[in-house]
PDB file of N, CA and C in Angstrom:
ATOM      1  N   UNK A   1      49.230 -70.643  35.125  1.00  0.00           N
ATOM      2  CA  UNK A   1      49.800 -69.947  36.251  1.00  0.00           C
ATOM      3  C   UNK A   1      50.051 -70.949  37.371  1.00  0.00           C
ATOM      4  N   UNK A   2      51.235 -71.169  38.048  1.00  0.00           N
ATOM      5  CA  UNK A   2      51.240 -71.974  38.952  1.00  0.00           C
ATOM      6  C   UNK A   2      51.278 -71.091  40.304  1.00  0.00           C
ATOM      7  N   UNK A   3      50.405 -71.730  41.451  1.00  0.00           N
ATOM      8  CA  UNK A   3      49.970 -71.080  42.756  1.00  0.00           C
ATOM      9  C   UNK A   3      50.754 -72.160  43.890  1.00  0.00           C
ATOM     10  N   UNK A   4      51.017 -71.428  44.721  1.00  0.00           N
ATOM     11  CA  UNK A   4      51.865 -71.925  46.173  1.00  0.00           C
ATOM     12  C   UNK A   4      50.088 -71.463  46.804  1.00  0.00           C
ATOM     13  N   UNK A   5      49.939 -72.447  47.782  1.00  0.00           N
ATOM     14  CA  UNK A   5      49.072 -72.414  49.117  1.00  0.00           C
ATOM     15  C   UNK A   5      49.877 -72.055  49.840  1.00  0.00           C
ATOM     16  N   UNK A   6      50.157 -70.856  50.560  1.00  0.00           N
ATOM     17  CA  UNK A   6      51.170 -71.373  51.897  1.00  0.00           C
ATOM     18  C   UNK A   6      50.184 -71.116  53.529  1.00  0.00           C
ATOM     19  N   UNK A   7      50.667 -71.919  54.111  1.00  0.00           N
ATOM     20  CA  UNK A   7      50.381 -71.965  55.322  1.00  0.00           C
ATOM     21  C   UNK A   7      51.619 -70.763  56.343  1.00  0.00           C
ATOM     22  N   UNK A   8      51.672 -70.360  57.218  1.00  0.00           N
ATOM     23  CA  UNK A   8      52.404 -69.463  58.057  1.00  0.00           C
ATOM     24  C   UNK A   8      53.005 -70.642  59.158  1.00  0.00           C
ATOM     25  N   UNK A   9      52.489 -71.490  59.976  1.00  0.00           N
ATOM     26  CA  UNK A   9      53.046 -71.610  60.851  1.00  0.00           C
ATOM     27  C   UNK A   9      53.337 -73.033  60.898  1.00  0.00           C
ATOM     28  N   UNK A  10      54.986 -72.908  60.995  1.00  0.00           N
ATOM     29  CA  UNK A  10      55.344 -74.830  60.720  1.00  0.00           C
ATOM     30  C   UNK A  10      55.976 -74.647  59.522  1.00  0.00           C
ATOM     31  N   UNK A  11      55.753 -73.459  58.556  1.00  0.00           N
ATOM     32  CA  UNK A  11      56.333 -73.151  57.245  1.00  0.00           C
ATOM     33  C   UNK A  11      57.531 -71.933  57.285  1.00  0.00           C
ATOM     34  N   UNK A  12      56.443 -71.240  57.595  1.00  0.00           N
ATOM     35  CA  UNK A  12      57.114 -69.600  57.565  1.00  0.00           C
ATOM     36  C   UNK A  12      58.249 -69.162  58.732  1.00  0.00           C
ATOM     37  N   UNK A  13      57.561 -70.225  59.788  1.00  0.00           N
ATOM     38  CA  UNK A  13      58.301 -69.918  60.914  1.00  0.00           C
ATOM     39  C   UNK A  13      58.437 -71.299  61.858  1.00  0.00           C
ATOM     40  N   UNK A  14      58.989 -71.375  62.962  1.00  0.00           N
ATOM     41  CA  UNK A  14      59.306 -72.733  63.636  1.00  0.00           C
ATOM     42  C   UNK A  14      59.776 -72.369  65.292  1.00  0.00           C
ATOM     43  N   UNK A  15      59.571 -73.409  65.684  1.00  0.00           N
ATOM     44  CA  UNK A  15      60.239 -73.416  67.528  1.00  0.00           C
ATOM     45  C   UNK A  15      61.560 -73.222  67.279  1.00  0.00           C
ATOM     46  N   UNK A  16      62.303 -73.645  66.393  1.00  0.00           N
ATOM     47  CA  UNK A  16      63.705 -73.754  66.362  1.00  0.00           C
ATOM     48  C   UNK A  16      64.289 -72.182  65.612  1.00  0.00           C
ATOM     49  N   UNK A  17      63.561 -71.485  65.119  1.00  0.00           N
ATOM     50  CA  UNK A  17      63.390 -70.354  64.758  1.00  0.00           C
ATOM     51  C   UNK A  17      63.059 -69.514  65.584  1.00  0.00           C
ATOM     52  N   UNK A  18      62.428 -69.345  66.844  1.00  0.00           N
ATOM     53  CA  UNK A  18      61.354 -68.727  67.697  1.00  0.00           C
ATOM     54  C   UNK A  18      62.539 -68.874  68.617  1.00  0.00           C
ATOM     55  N   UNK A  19      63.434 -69.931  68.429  1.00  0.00           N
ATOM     56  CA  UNK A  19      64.308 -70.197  70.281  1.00  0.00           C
ATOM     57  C   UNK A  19      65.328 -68.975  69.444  1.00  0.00           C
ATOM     58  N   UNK A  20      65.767 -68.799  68.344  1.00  0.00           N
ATOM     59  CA  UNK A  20      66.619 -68.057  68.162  1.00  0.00           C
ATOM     60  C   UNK A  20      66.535 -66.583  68.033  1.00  0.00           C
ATOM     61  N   UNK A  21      65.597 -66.129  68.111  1.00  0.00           N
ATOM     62  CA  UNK A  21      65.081 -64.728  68.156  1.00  0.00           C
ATOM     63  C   UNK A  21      64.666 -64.299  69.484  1.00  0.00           C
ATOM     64  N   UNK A  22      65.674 -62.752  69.224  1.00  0.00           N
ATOM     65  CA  UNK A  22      65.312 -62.131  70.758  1.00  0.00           C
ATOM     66  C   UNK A  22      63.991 -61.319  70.862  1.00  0.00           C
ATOM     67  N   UNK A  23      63.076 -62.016  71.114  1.00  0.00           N
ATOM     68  CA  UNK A  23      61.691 -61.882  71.218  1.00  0.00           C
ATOM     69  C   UNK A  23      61.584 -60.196  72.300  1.00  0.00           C
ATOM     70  N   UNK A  24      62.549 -59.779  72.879  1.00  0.00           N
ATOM     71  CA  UNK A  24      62.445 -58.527  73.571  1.00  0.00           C
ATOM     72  C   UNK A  24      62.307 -57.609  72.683  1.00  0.00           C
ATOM     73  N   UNK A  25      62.855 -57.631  71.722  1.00  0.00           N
ATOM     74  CA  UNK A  25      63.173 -56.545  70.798  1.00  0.00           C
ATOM     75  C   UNK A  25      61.541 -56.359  70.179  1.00  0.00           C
ATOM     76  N   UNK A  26      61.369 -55.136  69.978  1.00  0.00           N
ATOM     77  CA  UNK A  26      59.823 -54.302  69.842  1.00  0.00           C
ATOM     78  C   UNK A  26      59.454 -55.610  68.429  1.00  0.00           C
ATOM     79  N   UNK A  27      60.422 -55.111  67.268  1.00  0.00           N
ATOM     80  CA  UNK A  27      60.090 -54.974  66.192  1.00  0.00           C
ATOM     81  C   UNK A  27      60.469 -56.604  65.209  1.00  0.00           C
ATOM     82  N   UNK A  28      60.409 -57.668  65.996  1.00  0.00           N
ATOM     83  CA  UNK A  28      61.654 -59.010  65.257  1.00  0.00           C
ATOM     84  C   UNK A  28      60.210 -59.204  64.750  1.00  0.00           C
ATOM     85  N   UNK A  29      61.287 -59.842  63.600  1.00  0.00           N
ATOM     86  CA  UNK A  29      60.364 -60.671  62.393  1.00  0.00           C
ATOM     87  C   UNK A  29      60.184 -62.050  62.993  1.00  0.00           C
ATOM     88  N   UNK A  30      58.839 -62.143  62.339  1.00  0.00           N
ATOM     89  CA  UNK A  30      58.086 -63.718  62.579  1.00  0.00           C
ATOM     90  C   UNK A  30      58.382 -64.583  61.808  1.00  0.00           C
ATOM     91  N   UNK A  31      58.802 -64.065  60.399  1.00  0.00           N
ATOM     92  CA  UNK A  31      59.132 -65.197  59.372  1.00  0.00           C
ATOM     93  C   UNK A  31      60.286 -65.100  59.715  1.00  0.00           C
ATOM     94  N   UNK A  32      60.669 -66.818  59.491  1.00  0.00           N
ATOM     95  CA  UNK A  32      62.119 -67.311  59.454  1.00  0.00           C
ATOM     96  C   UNK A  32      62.811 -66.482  58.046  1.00  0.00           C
ATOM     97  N   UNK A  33      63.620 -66.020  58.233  1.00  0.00           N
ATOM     98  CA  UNK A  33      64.855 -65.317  56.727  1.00  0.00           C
ATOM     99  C   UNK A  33      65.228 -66.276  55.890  1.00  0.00           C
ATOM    100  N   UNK A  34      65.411 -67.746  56.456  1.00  0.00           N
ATOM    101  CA  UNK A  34      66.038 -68.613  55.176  1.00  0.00           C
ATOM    102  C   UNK A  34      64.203 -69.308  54.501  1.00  0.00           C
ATOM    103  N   UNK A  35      63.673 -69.802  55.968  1.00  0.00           N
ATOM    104  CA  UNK A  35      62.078 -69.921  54.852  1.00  0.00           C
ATOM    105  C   UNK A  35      62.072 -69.436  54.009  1.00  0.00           C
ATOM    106  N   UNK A  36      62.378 -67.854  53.950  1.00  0.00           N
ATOM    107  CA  UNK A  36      61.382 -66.649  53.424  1.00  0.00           C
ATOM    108  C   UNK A  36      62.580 -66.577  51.724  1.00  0.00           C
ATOM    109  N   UNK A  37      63.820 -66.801  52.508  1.00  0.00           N
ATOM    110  CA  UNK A  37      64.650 -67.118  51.430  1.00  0.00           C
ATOM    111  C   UNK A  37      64.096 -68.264  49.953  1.00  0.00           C
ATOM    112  N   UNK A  38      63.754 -69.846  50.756  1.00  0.00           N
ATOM    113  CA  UNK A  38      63.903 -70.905  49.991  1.00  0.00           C
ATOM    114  C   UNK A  38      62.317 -70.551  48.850  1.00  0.00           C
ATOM    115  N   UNK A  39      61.705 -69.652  49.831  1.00  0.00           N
ATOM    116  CA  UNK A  39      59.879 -69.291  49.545  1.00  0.00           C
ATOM    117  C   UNK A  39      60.261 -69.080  47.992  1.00  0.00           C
ATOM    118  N   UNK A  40      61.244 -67.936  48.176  1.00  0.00           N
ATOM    119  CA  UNK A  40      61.542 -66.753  47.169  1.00  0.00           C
ATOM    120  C   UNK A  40      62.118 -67.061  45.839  1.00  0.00           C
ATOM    121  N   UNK A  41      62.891 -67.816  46.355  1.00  0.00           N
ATOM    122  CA  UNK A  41      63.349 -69.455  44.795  1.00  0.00           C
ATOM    123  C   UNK A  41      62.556 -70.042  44.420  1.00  0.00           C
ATOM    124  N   UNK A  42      61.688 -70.345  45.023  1.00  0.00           N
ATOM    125  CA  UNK A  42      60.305 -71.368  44.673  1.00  0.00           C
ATOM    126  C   UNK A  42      59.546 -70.615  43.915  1.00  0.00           C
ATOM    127  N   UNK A  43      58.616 -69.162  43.763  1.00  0.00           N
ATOM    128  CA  UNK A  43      58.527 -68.177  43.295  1.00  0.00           C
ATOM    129  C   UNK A  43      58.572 -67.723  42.009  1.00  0.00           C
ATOM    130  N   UNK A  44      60.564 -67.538  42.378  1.00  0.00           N
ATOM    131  CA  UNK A  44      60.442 -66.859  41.062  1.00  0.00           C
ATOM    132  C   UNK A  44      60.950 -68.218  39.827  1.00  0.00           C
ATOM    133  N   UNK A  45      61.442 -69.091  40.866  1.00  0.00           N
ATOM    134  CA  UNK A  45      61.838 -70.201  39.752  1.00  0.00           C
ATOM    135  C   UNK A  45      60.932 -70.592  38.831  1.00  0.00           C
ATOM    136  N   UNK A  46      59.613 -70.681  39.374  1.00  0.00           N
ATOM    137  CA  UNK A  46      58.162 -71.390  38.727  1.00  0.00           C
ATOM    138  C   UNK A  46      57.423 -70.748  38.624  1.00  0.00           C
ATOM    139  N   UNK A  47      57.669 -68.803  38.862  1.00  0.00           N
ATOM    140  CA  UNK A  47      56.959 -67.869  38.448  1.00  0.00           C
ATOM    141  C   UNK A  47      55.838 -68.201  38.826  1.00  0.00           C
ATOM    142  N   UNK A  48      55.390 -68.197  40.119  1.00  0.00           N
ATOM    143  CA  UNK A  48      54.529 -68.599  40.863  1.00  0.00           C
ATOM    144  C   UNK A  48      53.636 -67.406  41.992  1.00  0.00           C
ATOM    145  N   UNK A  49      52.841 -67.725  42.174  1.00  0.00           N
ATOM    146  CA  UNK A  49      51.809 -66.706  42.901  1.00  0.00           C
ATOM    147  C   UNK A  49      51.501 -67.105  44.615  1.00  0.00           C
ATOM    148  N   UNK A  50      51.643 -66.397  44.901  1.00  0.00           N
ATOM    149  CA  UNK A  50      51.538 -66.719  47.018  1.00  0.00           C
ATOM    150  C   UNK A  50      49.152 -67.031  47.089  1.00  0.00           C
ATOM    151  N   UNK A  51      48.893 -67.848  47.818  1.00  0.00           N
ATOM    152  CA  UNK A  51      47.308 -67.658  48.095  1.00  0.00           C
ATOM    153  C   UNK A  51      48.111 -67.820  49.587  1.00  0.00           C
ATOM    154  N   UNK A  52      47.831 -67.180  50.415  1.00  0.00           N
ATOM    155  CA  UNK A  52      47.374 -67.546  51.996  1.00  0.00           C
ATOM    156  C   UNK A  52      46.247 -68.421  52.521  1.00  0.00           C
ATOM    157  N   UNK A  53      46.774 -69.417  52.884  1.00  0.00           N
ATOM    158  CA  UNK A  53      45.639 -70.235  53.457  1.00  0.00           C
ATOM    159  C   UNK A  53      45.469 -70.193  54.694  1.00  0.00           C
ATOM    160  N   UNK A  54      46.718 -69.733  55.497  1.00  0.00           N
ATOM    161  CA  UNK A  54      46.907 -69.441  57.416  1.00  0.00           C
ATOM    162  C   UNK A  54      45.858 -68.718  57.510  1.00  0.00           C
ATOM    163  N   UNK A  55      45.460 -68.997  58.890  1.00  0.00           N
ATOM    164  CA  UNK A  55      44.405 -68.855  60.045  1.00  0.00           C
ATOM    165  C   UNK A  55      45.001 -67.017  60.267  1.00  0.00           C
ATOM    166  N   UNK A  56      46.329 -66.837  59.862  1.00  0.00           N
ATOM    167  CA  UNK A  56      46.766 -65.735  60.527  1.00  0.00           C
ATOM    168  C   UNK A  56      45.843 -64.548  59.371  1.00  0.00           C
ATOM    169  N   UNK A  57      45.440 -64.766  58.230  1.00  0.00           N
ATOM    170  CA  UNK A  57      44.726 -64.038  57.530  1.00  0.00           C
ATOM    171  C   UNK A  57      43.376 -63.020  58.118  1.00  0.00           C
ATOM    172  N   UNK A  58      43.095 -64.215  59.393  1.00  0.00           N
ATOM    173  CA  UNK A  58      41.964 -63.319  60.219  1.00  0.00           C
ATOM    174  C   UNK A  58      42.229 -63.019  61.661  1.00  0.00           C
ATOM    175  N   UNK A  59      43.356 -63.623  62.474  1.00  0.00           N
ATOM    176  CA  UNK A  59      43.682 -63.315  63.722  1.00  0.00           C
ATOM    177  C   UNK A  59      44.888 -62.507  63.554  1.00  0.00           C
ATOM    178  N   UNK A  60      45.663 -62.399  62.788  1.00  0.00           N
ATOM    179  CA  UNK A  60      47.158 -61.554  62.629  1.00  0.00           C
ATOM    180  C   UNK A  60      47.116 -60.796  61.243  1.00  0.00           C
ATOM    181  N   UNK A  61      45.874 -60.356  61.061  1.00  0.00           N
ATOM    182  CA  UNK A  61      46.144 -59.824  59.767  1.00  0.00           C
ATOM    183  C   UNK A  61      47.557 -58.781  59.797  1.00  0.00           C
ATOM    184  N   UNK A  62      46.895 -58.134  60.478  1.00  0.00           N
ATOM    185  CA  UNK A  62      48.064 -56.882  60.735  1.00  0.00           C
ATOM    186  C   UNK A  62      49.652 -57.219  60.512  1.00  0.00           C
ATOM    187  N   UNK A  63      49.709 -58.147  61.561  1.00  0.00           N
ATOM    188  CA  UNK A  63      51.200 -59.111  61.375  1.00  0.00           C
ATOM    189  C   UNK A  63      51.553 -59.813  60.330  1.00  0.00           C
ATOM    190  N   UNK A  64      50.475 -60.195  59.662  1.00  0.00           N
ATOM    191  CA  UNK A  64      51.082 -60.757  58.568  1.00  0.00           C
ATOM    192  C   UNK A  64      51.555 -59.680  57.510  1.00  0.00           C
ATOM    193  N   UNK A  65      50.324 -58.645  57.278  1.00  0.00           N
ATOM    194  CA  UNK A  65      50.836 -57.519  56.120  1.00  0.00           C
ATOM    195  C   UNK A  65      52.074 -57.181  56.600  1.00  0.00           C
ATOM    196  N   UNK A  66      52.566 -57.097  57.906  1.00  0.00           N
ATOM    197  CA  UNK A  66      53.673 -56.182  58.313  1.00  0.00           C
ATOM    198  C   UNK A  66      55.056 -57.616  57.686  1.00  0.00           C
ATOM    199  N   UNK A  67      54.649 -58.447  58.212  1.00  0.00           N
ATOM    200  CA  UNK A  67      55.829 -59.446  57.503  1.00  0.00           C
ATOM    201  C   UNK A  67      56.040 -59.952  56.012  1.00  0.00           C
ATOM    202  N   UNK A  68      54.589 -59.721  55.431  1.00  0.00           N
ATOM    203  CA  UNK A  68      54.994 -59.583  53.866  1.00  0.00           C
ATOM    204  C   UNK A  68      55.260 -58.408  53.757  1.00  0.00           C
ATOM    205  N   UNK A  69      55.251 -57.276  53.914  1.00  0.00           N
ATOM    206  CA  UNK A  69      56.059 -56.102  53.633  1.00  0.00           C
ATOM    207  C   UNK A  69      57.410 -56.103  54.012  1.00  0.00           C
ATOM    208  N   UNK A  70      57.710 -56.719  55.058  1.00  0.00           N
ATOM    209  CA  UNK A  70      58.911 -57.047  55.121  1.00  0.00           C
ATOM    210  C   UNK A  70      59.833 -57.567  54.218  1.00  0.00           C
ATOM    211  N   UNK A  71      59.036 -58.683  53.570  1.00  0.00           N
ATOM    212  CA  UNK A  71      60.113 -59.055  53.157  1.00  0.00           C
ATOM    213  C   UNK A  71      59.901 -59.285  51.395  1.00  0.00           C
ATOM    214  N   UNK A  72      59.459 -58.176  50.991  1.00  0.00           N
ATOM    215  CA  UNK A  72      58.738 -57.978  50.144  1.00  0.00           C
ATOM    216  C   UNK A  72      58.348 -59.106  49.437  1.00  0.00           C
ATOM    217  N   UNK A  73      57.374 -59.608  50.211  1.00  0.00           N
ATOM    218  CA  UNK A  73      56.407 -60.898  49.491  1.00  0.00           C
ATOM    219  C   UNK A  73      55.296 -60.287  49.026  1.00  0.00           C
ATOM    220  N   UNK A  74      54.717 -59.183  49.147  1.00  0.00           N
ATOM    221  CA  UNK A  74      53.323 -59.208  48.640  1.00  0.00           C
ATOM    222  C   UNK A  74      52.977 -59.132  46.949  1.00  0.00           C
ATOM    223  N   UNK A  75      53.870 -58.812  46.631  1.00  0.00           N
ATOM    224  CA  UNK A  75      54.422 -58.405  45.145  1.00  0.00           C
ATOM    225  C   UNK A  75      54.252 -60.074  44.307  1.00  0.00           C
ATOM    226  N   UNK A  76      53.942 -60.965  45.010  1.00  0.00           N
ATOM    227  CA  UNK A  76      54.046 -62.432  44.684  1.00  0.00           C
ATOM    228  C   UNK A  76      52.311 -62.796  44.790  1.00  0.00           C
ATOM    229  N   UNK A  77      51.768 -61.802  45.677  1.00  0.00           N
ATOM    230  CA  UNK A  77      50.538 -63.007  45.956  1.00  0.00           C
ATOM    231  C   UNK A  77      49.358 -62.271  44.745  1.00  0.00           C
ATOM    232  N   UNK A  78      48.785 -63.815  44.744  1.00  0.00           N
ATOM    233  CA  UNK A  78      47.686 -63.692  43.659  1.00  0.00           C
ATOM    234  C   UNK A  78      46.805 -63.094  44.175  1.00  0.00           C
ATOM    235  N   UNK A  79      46.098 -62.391  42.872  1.00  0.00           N
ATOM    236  CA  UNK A  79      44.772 -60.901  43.143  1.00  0.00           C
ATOM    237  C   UNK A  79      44.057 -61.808  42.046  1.00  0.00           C
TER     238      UNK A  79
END
């Protein structure tokens, strides 16, 4: 089985990502769309499994489930 570590921040998302989002809006996504894109090739190319290693696992849990539901990543991570 091959496993991705991913980290959230510096990966998932970026300053140059963050300047482009209208942060007013209630509901914007945290993950970058093309990250979450290149993630998703990586994945299924090598049939691969998500582990979370981000810090956000215990300070953003919430946020994070809400952004892997988003973008339907959870369906990837290893149990």
């Amino acid at each position: 089985m091959n496993i991705i570590f991913l980290d959230i921040d510096g990966v998932m998302n970026s300053e140059k990502y963050y300047r482009s989002v209208n942060m007013k809006l209630h509901n914007w996504a945290r993950f970058d769309p093309e990250s979450v894109r290149l993630l998703k090739l990586l994945l299924d190319e090598f049939d691969a499994k998500l582990i979370i290693t981000s810090s956000w696992r215990f300070g953003a849990a919430e946020m994070l489930n809400r952004e892997l539901n988003r973008y339907t990543l959870k369906k990837y991570l290893h149990r």
